[in-house]
N, C-alpha and C. Protein backbone atom coordinates (compact mmCIF):
# COMPACT_ATOMS: atom_id res chain seq x y z
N UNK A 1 53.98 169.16 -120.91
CA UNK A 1 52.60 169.11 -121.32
C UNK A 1 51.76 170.12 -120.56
N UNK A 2 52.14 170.16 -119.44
CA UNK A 2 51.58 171.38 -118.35
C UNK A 2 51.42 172.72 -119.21
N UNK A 3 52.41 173.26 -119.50
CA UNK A 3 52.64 174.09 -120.29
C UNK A 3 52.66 174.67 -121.08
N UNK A 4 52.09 173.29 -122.38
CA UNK A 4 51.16 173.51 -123.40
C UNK A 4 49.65 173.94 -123.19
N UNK A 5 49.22 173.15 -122.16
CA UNK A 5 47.94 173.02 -121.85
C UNK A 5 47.60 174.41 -121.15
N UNK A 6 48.30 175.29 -120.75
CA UNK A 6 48.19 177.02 -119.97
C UNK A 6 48.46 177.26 -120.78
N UNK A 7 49.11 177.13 -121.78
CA UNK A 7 49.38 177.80 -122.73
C UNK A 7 47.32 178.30 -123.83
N UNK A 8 47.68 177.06 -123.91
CA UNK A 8 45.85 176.83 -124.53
C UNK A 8 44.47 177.11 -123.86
N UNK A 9 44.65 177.34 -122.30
CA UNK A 9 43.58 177.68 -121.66
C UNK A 9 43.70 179.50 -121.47
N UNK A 10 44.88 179.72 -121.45
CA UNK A 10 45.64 181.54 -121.22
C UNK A 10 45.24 182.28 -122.52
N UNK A 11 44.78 181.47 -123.72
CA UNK A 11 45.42 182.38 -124.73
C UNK A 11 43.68 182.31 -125.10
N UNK A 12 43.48 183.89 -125.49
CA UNK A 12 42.10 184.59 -125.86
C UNK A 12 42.07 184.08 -127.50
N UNK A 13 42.92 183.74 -128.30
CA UNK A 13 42.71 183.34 -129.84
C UNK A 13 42.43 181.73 -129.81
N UNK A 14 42.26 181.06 -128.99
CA UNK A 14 42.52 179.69 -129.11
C UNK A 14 41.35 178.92 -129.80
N UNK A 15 41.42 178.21 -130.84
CA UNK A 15 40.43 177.72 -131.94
C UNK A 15 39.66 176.84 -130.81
N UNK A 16 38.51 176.66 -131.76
CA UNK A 16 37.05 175.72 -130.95
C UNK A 16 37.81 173.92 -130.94
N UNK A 17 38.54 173.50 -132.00
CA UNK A 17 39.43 172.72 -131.86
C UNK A 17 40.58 172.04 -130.86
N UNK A 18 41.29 173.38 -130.38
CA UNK A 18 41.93 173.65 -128.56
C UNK A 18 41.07 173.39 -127.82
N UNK A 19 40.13 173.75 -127.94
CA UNK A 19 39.19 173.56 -126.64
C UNK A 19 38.24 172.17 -126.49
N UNK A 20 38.30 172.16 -127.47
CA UNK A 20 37.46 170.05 -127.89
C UNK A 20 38.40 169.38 -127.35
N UNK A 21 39.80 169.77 -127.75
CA UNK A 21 41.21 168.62 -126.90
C UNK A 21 41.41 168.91 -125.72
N UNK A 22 41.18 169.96 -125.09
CA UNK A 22 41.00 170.31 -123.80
C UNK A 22 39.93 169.81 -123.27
N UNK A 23 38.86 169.78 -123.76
CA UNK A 23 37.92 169.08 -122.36
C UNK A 23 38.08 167.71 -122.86
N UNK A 24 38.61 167.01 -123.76
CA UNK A 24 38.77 165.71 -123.76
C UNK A 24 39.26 165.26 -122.94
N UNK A 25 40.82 166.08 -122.78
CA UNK A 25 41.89 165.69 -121.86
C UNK A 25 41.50 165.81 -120.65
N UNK A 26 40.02 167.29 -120.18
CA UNK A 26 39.88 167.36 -118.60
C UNK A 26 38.80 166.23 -118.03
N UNK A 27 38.22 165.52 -119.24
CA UNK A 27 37.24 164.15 -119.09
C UNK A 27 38.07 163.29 -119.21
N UNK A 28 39.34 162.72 -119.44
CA UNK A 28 40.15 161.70 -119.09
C UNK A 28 40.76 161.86 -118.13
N UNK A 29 41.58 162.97 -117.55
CA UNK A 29 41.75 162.91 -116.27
C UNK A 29 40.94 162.49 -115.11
N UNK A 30 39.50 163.08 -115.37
CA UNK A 30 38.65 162.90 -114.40
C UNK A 30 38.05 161.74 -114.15
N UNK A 31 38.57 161.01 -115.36
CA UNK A 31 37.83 159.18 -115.28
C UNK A 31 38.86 158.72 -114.64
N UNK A 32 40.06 159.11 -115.27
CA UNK A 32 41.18 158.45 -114.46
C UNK A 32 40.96 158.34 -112.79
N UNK A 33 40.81 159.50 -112.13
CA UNK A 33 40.63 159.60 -110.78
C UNK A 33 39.50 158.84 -110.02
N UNK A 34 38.01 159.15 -111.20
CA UNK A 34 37.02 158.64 -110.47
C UNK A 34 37.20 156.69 -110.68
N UNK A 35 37.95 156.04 -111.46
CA UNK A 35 38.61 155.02 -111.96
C UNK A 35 39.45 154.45 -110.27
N UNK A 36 40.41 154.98 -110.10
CA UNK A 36 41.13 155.38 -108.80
C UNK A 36 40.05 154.91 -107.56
N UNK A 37 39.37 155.87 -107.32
CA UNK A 37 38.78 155.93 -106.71
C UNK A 37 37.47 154.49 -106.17
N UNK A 38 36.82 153.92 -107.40
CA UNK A 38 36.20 152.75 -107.49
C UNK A 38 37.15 151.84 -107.09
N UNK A 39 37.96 151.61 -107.56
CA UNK A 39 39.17 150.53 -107.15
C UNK A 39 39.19 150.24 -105.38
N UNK A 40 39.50 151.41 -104.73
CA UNK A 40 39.86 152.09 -103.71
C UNK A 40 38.78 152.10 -102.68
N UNK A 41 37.48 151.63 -103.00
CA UNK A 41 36.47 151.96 -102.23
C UNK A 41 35.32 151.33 -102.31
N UNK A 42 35.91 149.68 -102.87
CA UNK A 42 34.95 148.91 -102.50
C UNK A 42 33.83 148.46 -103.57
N UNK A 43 32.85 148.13 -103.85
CA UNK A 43 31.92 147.87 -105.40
C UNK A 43 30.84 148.65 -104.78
N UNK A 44 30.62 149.56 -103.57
CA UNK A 44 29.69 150.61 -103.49
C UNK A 44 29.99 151.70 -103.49
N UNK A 45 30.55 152.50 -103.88
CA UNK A 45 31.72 153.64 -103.54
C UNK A 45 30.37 154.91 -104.10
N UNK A 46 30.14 156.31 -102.82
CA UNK A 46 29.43 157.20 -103.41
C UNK A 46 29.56 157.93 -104.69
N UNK A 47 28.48 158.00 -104.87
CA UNK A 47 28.51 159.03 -106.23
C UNK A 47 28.91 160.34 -106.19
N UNK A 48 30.53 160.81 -107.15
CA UNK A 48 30.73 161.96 -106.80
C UNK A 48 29.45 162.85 -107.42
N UNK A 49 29.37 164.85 -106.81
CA UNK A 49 28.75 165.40 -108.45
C UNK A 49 29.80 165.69 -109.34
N UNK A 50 30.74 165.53 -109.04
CA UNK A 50 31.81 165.94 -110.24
C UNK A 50 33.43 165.56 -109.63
N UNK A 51 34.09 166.37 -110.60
CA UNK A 51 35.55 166.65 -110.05
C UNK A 51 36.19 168.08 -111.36
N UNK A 52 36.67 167.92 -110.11
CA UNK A 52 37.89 169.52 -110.32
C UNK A 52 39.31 169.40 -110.84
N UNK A 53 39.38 169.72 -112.06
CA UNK A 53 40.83 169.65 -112.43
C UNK A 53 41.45 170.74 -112.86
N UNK A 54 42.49 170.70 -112.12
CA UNK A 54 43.29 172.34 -112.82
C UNK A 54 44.04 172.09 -113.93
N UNK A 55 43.94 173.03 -114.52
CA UNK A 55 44.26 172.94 -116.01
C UNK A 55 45.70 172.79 -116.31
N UNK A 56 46.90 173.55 -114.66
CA UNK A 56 48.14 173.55 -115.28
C UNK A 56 49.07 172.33 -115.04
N UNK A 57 48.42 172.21 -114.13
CA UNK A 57 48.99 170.61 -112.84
C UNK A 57 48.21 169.46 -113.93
N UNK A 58 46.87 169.43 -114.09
CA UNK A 58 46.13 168.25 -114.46
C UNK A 58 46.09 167.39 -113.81
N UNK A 59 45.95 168.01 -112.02
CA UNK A 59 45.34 166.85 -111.38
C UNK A 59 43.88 167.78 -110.76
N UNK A 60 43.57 166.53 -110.10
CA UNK A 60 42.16 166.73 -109.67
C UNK A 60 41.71 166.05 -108.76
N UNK A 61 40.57 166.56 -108.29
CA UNK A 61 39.46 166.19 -106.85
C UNK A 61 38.60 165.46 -107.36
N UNK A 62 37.48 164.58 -106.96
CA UNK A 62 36.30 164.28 -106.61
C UNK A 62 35.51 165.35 -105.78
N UNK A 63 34.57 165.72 -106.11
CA UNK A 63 33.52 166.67 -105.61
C UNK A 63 32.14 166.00 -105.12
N UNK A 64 31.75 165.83 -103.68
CA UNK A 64 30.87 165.02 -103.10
C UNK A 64 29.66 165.98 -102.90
N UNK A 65 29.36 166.63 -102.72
CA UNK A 65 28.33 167.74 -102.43
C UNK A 65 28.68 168.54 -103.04
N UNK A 66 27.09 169.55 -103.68
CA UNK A 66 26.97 171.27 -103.84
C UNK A 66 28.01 171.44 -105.20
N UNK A 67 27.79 172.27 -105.41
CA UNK A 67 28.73 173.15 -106.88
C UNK A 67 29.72 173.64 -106.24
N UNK A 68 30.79 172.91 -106.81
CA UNK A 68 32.43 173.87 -106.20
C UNK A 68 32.68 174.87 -106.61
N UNK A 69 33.17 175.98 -105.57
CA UNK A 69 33.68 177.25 -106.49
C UNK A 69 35.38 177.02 -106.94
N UNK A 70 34.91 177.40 -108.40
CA UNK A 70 36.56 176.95 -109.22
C UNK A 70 37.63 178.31 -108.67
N UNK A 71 38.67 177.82 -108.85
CA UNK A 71 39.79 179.16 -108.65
C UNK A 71 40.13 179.08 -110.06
N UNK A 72 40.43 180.31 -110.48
CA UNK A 72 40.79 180.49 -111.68
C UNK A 72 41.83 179.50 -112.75
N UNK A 73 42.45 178.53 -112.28
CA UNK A 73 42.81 177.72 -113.28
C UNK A 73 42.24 176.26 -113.20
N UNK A 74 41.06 176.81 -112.44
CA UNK A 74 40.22 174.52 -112.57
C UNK A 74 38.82 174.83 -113.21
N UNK A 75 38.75 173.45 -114.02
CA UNK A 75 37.56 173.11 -114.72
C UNK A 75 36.67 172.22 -114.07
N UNK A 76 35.12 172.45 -113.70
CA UNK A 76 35.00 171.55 -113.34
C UNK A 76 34.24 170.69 -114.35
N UNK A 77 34.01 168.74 -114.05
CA UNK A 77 34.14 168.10 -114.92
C UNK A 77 32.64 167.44 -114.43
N UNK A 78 31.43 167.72 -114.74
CA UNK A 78 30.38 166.88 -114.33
C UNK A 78 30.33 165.04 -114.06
N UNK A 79 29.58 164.90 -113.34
CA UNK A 79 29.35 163.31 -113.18
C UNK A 79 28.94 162.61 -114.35
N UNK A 80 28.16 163.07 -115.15
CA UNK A 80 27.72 162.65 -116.20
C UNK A 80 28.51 162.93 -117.09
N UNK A 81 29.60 163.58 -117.05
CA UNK A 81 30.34 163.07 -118.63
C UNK A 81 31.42 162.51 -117.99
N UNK A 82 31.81 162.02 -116.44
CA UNK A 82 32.91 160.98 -115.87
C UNK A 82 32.49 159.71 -116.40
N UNK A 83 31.07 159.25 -116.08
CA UNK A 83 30.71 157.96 -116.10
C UNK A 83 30.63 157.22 -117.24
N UNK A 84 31.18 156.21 -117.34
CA UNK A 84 31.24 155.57 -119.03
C UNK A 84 30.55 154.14 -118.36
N UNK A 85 29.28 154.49 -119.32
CA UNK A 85 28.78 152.62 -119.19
C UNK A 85 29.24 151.49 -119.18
N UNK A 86 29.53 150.88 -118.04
CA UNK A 86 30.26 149.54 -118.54
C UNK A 86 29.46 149.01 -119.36
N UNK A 87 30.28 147.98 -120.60
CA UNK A 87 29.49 147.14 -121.80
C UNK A 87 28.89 146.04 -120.61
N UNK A 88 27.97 145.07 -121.45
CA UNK A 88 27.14 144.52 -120.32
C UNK A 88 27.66 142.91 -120.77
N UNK A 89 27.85 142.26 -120.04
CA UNK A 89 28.38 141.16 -120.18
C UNK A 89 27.14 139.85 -120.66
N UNK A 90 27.68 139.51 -122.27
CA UNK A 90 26.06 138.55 -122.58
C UNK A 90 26.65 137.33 -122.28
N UNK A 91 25.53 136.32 -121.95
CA UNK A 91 25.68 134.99 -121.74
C UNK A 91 24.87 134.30 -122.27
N UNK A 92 25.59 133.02 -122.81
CA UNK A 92 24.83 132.75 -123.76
C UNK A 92 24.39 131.17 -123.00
N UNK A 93 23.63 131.15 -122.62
CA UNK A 93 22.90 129.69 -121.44
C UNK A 93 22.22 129.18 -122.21
């Protein structure tokens, strides 16, 4: 899958389509981690600004401060498109 995925970030013809499944995939990784991470750190855990995923590996960082500088094969993935609202739990009293 690595391989596909360099394959699709390397190549200058790649449809607007490639690239919609690509940042899908670099916003599920990055929930995955920041997911990880909540688990891991308690029900106060800081707010990253983002995380960093390289495109060939598809793993990734949490980013705590400042704008990271990317190396040529990482995306970075804002806080605001990591965070998915939890649904809100109704009660019916």
């Amino acid at each position: 899958m690595a391989y596909v995925t360099e394959q699709l970030v390397n190549n200058p013809s790649r449809s607007h389509e490639d690239m919609v499944g690509l940042r899908s995939l670099f916003i599920t990784v990055a929930r995955e981690i920041y997911s990880t991470y909540r688990k891991n750190h308690g029900t106060n855990p800081r707010r990253p600004v983002g995380a960093v995923i390289n495109h060939a590996s598809q793993r990734g960082q949490l980013i705590f401060k400042g704008k990271p500088i990317l190396l040529p094969r990482e995306y970075f993935v804002p806080f605001e498109e990591i965070e998915v609202l939890e649904p809100e739990v109704q009660t019916n009293w």
